[in-house]
N, C-alpha and C. Protein backbone atom coordinates (compact mmCIF):
# COMPACT_ATOMS: atom_id res chain seq x y z
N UNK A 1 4.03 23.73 -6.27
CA UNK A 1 2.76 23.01 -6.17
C UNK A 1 3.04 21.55 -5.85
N UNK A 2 2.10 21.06 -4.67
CA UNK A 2 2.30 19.68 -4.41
C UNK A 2 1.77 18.64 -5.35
N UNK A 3 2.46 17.90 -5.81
CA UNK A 3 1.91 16.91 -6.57
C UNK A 3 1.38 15.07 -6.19
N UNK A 4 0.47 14.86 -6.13
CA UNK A 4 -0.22 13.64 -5.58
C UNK A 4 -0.66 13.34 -6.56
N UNK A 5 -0.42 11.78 -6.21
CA UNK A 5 -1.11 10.71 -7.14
C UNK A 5 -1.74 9.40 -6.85
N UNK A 6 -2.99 9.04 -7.11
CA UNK A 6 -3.85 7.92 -6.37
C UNK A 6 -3.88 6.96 -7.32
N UNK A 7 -3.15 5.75 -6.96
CA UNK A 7 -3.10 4.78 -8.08
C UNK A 7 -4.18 3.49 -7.54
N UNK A 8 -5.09 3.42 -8.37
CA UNK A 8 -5.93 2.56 -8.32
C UNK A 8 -7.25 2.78 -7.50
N UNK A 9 -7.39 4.46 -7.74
CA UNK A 9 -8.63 4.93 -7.40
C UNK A 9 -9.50 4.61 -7.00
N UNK A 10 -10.43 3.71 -7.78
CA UNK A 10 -11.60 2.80 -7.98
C UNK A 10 -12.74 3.73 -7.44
N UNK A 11 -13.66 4.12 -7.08
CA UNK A 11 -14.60 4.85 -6.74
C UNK A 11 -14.06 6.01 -5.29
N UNK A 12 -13.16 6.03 -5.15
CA UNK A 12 -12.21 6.80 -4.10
C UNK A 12 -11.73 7.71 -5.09
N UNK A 13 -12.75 8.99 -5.61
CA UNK A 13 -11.68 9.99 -6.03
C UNK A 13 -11.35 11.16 -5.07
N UNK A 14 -10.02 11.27 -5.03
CA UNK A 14 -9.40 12.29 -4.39
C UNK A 14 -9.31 13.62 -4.69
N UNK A 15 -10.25 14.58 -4.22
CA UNK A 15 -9.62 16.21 -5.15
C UNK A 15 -8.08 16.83 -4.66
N UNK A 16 -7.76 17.42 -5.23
CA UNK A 16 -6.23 17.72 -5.33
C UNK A 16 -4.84 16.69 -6.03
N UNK A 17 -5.93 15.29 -6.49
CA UNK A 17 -4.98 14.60 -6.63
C UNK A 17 -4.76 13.99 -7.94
N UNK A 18 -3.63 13.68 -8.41
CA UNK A 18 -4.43 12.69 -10.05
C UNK A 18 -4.77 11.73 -9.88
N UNK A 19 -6.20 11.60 -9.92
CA UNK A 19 -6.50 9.45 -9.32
C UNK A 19 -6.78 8.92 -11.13
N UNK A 20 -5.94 7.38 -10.48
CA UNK A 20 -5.57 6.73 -11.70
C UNK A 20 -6.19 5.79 -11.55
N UNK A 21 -6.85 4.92 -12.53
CA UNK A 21 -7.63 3.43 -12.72
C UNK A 21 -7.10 2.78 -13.97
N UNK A 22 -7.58 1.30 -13.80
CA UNK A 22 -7.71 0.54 -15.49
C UNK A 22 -9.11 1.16 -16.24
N UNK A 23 -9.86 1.22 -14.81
CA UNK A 23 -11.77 0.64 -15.57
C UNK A 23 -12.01 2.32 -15.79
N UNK A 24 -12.67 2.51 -16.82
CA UNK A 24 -12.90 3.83 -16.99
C UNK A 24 -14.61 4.30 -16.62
N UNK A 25 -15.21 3.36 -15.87
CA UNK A 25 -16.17 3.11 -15.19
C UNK A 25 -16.56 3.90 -13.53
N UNK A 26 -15.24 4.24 -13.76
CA UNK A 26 -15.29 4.99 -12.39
C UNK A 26 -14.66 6.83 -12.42
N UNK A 27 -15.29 7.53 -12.07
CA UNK A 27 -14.49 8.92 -12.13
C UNK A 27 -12.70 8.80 -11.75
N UNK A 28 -12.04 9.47 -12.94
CA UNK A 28 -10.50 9.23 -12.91
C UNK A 28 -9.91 10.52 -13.36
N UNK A 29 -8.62 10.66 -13.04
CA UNK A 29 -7.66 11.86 -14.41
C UNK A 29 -6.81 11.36 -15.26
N UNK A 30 -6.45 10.11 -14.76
CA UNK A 30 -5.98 9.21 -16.00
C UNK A 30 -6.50 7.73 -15.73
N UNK A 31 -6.20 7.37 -17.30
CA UNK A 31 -6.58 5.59 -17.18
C UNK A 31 -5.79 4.98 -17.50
N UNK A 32 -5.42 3.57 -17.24
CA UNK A 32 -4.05 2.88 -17.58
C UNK A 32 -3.78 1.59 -16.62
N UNK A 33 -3.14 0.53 -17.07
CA UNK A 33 -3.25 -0.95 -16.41
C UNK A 33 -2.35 -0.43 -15.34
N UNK A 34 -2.12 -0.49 -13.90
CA UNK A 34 -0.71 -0.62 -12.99
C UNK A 34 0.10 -1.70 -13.34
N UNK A 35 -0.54 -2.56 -14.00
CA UNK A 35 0.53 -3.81 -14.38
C UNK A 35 1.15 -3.70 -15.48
N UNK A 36 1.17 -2.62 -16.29
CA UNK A 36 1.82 -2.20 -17.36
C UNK A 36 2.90 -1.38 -17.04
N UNK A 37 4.19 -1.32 -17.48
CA UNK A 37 4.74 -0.17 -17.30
C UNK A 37 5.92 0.23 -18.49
N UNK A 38 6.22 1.47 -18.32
CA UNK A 38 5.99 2.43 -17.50
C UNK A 38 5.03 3.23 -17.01
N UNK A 39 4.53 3.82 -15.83
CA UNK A 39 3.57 4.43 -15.62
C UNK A 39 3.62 5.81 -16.60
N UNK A 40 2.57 6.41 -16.75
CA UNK A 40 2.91 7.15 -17.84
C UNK A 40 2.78 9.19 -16.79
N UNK A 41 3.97 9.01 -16.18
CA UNK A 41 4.71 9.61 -15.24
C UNK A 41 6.09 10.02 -16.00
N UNK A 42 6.59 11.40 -15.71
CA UNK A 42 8.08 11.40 -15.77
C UNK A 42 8.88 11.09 -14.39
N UNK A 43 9.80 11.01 -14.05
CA UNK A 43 10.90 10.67 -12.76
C UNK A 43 10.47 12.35 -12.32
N UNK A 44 10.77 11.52 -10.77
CA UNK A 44 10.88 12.44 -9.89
C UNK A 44 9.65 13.75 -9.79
N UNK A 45 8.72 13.50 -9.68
CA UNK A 45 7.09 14.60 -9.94
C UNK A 45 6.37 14.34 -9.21
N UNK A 46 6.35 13.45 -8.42
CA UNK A 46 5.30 13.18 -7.27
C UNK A 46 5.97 13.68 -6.07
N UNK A 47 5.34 14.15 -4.95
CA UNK A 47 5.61 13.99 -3.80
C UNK A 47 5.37 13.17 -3.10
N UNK A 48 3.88 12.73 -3.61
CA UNK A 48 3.42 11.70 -2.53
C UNK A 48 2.37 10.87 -3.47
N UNK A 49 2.46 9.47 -3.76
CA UNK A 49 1.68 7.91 -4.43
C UNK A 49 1.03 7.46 -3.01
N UNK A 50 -0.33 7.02 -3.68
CA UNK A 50 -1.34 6.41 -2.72
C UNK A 50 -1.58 5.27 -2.98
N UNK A 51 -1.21 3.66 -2.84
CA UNK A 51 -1.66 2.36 -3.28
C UNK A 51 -2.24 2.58 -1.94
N UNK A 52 -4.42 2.30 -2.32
CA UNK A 52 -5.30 2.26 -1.25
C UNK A 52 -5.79 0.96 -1.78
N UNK A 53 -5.52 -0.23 -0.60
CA UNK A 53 -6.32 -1.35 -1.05
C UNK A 53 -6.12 -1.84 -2.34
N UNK A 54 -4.79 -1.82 -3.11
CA UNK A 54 -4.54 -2.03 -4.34
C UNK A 54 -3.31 -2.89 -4.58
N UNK A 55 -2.07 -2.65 -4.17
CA UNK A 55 -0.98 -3.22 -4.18
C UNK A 55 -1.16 -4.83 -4.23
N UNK A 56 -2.63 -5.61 -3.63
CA UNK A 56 -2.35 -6.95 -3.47
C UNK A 56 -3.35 -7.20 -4.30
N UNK A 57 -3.27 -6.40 -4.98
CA UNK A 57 -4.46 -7.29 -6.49
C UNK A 57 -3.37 -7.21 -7.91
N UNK A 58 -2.12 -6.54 -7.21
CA UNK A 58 -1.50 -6.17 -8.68
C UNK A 58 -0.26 -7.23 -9.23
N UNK A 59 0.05 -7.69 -9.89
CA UNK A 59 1.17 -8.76 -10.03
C UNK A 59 2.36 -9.16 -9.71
N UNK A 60 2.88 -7.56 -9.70
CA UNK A 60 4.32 -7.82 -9.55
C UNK A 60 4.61 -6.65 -8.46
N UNK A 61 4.50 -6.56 -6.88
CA UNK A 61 4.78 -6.10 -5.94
C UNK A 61 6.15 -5.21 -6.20
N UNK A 62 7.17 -6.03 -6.41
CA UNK A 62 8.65 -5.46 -6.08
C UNK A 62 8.31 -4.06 -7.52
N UNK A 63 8.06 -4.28 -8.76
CA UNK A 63 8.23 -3.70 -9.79
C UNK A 63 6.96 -2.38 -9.78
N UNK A 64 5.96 -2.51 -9.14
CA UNK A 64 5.47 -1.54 -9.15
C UNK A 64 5.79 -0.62 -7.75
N UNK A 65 6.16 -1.25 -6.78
CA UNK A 65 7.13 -0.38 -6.00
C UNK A 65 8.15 0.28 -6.65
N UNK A 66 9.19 0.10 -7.19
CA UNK A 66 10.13 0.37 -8.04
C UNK A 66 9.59 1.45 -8.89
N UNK A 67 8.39 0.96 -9.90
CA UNK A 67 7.76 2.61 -10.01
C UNK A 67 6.87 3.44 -9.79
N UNK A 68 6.38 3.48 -8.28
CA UNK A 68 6.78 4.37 -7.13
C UNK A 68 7.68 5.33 -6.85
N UNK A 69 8.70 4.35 -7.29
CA UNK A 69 10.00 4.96 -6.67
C UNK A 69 10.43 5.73 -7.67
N UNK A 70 10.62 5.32 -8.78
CA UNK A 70 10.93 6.17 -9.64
C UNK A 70 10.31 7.84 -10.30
N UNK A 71 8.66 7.44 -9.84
CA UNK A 71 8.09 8.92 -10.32
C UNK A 71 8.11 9.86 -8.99
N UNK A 72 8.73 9.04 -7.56
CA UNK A 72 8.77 10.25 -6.18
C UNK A 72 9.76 10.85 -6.71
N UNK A 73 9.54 12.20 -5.87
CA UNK A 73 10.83 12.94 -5.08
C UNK A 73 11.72 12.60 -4.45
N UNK A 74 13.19 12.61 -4.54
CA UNK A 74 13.71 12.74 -2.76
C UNK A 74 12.83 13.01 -1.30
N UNK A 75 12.50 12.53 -0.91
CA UNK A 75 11.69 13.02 0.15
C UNK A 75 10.35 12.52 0.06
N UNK A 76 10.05 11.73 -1.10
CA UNK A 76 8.62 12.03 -1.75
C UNK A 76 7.98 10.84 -0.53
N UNK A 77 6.22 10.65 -0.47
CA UNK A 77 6.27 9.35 0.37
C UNK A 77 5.36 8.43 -0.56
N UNK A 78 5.37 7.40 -0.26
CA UNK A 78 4.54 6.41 -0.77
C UNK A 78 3.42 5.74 0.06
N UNK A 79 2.63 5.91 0.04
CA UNK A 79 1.56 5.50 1.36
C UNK A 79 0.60 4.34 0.99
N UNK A 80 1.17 3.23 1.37
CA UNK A 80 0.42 2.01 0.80
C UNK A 80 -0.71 1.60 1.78
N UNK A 81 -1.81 0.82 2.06
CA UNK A 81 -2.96 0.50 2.68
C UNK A 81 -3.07 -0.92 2.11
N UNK A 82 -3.11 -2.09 2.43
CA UNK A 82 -3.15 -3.06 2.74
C UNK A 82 -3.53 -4.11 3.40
N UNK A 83 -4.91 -5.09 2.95
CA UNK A 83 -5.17 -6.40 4.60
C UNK A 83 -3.93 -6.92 4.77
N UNK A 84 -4.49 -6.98 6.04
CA UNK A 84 -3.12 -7.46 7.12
C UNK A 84 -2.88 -8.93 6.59
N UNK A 85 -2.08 -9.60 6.11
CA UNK A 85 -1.59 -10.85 5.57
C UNK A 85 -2.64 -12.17 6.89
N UNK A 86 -2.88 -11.65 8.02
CA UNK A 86 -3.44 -12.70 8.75
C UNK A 86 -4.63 -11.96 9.47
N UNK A 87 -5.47 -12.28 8.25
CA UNK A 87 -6.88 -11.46 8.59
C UNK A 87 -8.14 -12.15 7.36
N UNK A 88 -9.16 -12.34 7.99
CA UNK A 88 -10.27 -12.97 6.62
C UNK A 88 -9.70 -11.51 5.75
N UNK A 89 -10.14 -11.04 6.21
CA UNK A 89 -9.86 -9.33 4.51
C UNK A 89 -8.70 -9.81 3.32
N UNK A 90 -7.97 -10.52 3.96
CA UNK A 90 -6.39 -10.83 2.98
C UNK A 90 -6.96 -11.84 2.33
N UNK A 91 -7.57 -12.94 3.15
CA UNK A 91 -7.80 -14.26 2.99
C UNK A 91 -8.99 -15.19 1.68
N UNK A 92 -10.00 -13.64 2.16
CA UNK A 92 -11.59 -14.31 2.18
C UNK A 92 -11.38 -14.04 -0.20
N UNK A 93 -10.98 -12.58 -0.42
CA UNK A 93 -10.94 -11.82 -1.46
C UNK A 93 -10.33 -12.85 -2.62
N UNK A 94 -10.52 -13.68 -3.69
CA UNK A 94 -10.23 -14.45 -4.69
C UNK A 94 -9.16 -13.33 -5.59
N UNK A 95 -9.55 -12.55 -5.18
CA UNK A 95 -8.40 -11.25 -6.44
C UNK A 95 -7.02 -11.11 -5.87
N UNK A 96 -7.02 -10.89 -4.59
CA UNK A 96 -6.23 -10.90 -3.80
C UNK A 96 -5.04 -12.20 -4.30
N UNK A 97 -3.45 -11.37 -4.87
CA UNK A 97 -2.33 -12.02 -5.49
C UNK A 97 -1.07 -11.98 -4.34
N UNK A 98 -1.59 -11.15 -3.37
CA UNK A 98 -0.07 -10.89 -2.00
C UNK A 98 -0.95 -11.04 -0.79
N UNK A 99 -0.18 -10.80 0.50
CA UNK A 99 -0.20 -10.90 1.14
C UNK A 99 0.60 -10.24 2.13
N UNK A 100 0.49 -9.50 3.06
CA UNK A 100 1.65 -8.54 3.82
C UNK A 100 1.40 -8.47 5.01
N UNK A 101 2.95 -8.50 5.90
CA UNK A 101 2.74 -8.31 7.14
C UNK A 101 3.42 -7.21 7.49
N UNK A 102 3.38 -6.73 8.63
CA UNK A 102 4.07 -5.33 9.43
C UNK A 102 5.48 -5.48 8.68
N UNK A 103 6.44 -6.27 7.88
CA UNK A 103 7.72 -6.58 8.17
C UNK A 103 7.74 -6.15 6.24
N UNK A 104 6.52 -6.54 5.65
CA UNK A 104 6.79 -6.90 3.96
C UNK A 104 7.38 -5.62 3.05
N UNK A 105 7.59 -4.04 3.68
CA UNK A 105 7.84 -3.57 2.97
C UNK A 105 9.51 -3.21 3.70
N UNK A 106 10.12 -3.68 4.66
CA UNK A 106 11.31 -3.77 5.22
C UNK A 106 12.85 -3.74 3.95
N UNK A 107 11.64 -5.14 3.32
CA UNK A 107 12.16 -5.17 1.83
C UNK A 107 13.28 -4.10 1.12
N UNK A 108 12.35 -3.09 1.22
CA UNK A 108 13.24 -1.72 0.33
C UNK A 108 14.32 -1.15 1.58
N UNK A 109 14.48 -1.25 2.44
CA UNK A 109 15.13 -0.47 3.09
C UNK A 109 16.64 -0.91 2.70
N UNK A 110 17.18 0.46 2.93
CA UNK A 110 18.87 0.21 3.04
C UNK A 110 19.40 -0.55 3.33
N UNK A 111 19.20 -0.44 4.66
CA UNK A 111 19.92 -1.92 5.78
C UNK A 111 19.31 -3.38 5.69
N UNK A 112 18.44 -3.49 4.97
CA UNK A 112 18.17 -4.57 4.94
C UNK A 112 18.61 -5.77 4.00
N UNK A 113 18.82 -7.03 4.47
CA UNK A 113 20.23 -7.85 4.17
C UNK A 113 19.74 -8.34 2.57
N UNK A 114 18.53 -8.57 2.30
CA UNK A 114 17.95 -9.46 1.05
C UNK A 114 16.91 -8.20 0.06
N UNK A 115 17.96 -7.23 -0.26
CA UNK A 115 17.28 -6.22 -0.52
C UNK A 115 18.06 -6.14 -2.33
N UNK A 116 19.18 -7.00 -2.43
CA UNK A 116 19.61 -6.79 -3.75
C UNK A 116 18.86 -7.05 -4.80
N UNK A 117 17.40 -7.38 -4.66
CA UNK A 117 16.68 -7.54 -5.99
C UNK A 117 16.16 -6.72 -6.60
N UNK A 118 16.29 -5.22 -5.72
CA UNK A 118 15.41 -4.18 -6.28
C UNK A 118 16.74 -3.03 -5.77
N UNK A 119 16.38 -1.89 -6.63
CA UNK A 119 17.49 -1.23 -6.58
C UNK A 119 16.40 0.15 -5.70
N UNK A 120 15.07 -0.11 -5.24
CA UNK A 120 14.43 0.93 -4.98
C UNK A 120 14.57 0.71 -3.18
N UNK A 121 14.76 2.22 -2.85
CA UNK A 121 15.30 2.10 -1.51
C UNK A 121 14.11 3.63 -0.55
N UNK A 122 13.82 2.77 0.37
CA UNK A 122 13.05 4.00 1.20
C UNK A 122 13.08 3.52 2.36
N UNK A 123 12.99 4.78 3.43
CA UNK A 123 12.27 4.60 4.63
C UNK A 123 11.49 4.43 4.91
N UNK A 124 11.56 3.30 5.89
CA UNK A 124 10.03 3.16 6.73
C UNK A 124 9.59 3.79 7.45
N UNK A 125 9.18 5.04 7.25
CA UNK A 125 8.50 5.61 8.21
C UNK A 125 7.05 5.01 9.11
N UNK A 126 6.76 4.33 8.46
CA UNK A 126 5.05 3.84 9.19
C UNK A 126 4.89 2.28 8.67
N UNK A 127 4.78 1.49 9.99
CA UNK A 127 4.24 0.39 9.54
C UNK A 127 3.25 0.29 10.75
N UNK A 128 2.18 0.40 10.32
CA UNK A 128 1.13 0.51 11.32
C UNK A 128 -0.26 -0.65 11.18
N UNK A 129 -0.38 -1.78 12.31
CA UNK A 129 -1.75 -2.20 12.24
C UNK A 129 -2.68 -1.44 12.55
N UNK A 130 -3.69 -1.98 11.83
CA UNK A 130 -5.00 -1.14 12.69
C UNK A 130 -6.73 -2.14 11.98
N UNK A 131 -7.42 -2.22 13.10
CA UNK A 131 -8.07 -2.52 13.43
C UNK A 131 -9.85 -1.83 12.34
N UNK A 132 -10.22 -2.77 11.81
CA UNK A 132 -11.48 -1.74 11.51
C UNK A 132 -12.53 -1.80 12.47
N UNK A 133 -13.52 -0.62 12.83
CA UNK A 133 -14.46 -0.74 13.55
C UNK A 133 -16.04 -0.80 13.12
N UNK A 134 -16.50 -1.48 11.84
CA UNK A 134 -17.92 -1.80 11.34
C UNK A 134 -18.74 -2.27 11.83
N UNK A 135 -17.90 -3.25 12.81
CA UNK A 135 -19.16 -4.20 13.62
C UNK A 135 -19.25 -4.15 14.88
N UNK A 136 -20.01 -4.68 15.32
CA UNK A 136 -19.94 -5.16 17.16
C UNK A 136 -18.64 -5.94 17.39
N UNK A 137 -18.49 -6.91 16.93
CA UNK A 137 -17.66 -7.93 17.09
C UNK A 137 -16.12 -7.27 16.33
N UNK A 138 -15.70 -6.60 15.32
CA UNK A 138 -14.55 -5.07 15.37
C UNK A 138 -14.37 -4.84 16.55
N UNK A 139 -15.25 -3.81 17.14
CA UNK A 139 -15.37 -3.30 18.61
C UNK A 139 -14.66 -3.59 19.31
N UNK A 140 -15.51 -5.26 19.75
CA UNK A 140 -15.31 -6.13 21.09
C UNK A 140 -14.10 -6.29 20.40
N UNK A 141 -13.58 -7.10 19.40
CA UNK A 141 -12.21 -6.95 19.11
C UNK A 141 -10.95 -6.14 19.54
N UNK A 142 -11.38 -5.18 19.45
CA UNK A 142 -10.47 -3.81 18.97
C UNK A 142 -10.35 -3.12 20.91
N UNK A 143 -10.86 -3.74 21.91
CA UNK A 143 -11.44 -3.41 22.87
C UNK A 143 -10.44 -4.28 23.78
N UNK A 144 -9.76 -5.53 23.10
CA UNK A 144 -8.63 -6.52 23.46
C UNK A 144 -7.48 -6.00 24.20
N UNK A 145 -7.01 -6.39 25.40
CA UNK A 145 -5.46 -5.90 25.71
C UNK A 145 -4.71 -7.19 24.92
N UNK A 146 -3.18 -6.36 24.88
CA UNK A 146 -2.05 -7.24 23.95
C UNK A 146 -2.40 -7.81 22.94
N UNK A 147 -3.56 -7.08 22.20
CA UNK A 147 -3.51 -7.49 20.66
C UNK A 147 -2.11 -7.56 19.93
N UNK A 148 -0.83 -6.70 20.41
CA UNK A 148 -0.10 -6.77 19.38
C UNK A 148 0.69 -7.93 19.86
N UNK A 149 0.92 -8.50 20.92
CA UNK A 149 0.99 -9.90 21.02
C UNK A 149 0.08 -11.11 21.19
N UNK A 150 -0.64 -11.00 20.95
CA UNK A 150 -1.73 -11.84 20.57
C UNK A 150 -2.02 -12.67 18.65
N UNK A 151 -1.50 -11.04 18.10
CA UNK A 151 -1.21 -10.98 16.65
C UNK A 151 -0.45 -12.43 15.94
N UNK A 152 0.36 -12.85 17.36
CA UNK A 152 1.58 -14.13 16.98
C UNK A 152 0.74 -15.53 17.32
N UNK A 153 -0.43 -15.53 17.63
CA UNK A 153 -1.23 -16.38 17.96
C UNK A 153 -2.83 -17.09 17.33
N UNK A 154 -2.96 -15.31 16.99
CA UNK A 154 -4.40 -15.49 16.13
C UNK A 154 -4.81 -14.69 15.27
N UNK A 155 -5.51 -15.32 14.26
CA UNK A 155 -5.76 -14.39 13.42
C UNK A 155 -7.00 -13.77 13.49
N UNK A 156 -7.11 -12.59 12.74
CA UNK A 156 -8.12 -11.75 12.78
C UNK A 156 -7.44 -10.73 14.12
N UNK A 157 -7.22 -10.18 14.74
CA UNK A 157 -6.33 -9.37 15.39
C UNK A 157 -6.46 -8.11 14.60
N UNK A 158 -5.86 -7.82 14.04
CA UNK A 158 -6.09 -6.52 12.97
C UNK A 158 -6.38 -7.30 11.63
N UNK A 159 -6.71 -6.26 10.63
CA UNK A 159 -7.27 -5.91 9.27
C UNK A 159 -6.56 -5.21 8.30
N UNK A 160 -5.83 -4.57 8.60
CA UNK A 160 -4.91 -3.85 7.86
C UNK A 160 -3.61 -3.29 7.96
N UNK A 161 -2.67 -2.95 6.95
CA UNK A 161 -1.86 -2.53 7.49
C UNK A 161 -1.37 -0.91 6.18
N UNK A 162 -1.45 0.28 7.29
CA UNK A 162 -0.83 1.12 6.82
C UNK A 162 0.78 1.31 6.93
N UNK A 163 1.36 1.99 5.52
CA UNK A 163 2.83 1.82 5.56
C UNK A 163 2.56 3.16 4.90
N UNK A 164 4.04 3.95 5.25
CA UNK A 164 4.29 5.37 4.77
C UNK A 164 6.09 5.19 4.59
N UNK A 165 6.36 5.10 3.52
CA UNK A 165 7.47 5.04 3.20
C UNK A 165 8.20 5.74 2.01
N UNK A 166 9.60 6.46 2.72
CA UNK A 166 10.06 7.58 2.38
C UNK A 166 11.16 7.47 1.36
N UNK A 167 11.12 8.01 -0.02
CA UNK A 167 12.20 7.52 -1.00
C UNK A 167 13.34 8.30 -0.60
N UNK A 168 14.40 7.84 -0.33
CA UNK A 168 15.93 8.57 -0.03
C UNK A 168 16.61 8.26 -1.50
């Protein structure tokens, strides 16, 4: 049986999955701070953790990656969702404690040179911008040639950034 887990739910409940919150205000299968830990997880039981729109409200980035890492599988993925570090969405939000670009979860990888602070290691499988489409002005946005070089110039360009990253 596949095991999934949605950390920081908030009115996003997932069926098939255990979605987790602080506020017990919202439909959950468990409740519990992310800034507390340990998550109340054993090692190695997930296949696959969902930080949706959550990771940059939470305190300590490297350490709740770390346990991530610790309740995946070999193989397991971690699928984080994130405003794009140069976007009003990152900017405009007062809760908002990080900030991330295409490059911020590089961090965990193997090969990477400034990685001795955390002992948690995955592939990057996905670092993906993307664009939301709500408005007219999304649209006309999103409708841009060489947004992804344009990205080095201006902000608002994309909105988010999906990452899918694989615990080895």
């Amino acid at each position: 049986m596949t095991m999934k887990i949605n950390l920081g739910c908030g009115r996003r409940y997932l069926e098939g999955w255990i979605n987790c919150d602080v506020v017990s205000s919202v439909r959950l299968d468990q409740q519990f701070d992310l800034n507390r830990f340990p998550y109340p997880f054993d090692d190695c039981l997930a296949d696959e953790v969902l930080l949706d729109n959550v990771l940059e409200h939470l305190d300590d980035v490297i350490k709740v990656v770390e346990e991530c890492h610790r309740i995946l599988k070999v193989g397991g993925h971690l699928k984080i969702i994130v405003p794009y570090g140069k976007t009003d969405w990152a900017l405009q939000d007062p809760t908002h404690k990080h900030f991330f670009t295409e490059k911020s979860m590089d961090y965990f990888r193997p090969d990477f040179p400034f990685n001795f602070y955390t002992h948690a290691r995955f592939e990057v499988r996905e670092a993906r911008l993307y664009g939301d489409s709500q408005t007219i002005l999304h649209k006309l946005r999103n409708a841009l040639p060489f947004k992804n070089t344009l990205r080095y110039f201006f902000f608002n360009i994309y909105d988010g950034i999906r990452f899918d990253l694989e615990k080895i």
